[in-house]
C-alpha atoms as a PDB file:
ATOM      1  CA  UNK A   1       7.714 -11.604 -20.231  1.00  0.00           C
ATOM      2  CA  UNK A   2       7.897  -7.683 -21.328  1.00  0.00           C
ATOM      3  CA  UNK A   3      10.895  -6.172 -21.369  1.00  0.00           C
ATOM      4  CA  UNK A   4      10.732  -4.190 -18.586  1.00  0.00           C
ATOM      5  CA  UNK A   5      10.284  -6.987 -16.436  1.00  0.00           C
ATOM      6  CA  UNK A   6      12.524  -8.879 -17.998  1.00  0.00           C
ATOM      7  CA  UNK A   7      15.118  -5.839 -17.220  1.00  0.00           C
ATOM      8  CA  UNK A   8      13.895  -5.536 -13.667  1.00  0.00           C
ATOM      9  CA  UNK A   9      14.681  -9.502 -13.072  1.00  0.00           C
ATOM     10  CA  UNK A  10      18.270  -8.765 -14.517  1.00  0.00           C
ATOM     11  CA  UNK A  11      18.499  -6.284 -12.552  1.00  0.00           C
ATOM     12  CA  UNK A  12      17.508  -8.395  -9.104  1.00  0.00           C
ATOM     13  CA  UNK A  13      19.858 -10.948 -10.005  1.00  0.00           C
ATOM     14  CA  UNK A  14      23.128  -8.654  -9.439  1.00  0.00           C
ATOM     15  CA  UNK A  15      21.624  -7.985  -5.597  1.00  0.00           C
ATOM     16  CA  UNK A  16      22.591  -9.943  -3.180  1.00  0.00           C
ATOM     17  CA  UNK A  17      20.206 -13.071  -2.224  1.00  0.00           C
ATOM     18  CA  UNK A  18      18.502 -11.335   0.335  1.00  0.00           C
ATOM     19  CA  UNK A  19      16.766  -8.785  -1.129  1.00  0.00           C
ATOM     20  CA  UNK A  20      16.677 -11.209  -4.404  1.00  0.00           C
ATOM     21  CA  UNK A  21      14.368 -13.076  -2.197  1.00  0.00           C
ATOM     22  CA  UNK A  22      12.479 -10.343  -0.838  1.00  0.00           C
ATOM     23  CA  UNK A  23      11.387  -9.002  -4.474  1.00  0.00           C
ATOM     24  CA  UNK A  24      10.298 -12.722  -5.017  1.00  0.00           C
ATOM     25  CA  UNK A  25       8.110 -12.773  -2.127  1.00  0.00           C
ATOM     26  CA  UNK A  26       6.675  -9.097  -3.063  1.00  0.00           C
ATOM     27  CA  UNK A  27       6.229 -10.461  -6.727  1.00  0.00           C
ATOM     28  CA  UNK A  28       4.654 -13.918  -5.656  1.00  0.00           C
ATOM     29  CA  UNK A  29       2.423 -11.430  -3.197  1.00  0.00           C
ATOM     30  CA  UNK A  30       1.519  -9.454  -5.747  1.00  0.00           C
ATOM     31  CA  UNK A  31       0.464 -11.617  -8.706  1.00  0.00           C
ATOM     32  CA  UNK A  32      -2.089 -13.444  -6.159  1.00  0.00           C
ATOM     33  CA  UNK A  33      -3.601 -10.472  -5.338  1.00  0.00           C
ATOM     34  CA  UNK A  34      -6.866  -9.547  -7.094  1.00  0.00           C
ATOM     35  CA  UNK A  35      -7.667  -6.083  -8.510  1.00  0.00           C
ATOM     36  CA  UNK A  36      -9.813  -4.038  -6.100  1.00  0.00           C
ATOM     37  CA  UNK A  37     -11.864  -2.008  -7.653  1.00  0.00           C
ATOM     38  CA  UNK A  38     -13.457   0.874  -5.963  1.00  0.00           C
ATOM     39  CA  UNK A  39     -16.995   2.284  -5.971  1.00  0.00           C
ATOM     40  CA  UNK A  40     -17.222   5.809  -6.850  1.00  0.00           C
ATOM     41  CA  UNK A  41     -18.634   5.942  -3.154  1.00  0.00           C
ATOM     42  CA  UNK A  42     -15.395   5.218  -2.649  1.00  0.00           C
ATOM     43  CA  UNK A  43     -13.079   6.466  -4.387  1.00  0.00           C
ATOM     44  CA  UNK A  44     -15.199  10.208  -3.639  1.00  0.00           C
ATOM     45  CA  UNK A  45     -14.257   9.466   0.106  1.00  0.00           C
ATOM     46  CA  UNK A  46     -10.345   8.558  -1.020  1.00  0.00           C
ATOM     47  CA  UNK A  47     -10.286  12.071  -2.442  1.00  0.00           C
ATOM     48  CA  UNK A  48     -11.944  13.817   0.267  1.00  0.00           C
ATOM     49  CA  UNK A  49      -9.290  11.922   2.687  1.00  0.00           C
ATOM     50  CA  UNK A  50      -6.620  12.765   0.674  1.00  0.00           C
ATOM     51  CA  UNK A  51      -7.701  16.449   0.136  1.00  0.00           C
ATOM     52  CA  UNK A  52      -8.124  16.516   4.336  1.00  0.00           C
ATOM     53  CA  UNK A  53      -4.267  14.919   4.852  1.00  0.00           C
ATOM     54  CA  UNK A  54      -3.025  17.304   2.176  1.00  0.00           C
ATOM     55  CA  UNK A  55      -4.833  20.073   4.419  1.00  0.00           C
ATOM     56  CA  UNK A  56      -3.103  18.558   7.515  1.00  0.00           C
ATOM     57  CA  UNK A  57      -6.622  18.592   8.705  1.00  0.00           C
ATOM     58  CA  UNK A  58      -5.593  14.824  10.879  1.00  0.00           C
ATOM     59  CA  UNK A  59      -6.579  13.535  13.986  1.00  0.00           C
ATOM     60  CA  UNK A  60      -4.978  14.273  17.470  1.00  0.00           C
ATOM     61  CA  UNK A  61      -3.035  12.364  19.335  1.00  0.00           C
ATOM     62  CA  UNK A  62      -5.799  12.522  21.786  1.00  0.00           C
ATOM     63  CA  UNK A  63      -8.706  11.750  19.544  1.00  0.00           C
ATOM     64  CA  UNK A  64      -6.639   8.718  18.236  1.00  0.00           C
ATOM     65  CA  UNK A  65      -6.900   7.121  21.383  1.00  0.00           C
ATOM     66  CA  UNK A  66     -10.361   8.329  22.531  1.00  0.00           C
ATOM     67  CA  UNK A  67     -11.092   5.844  19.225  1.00  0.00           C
ATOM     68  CA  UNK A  68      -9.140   2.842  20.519  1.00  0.00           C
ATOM     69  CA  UNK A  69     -10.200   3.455  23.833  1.00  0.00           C
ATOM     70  CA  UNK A  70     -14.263   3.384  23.023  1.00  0.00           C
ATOM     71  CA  UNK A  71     -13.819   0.298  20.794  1.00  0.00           C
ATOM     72  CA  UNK A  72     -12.125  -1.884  23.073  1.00  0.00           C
ATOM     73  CA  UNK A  73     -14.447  -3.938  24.907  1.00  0.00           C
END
């Protein structure tokens, strides 16, 4: 174990058992997830997104559900 972790974990065990248990269950979560790694097809279109929220070029309300609407059968 590094010793960051090691100092996270110590620091998790003075919470109380609640959230103890919910940084096991995001741990546990974690570790079985594999690495996803993007195309640069992708990761182009994650910048332009990003560039477009920073922008606050976004969607309307309207146009939100226009979308839901048209793709429910």
């Amino acid at each position: 174990m590094t010793k960051l972790l090691d100092q996270a974990v110590e620091t998790a065990r003075r919470l109380a058992p609640e959230q103890q248990d919910e940084i096991a269950h995001m741990m546990m979560l974690y570790a079985d997830l594999p690495v996803i790694q993007l195309t640069p097809e992708e990761e182009a279109d994650l910048a332009a997104a990003d560039e477009e929220i920073a922008r606050g070029d976004l969607a309307t309300d309207e146009q939100v559900q226009a979308l839901w609407t048209k793709r429910r059968p």
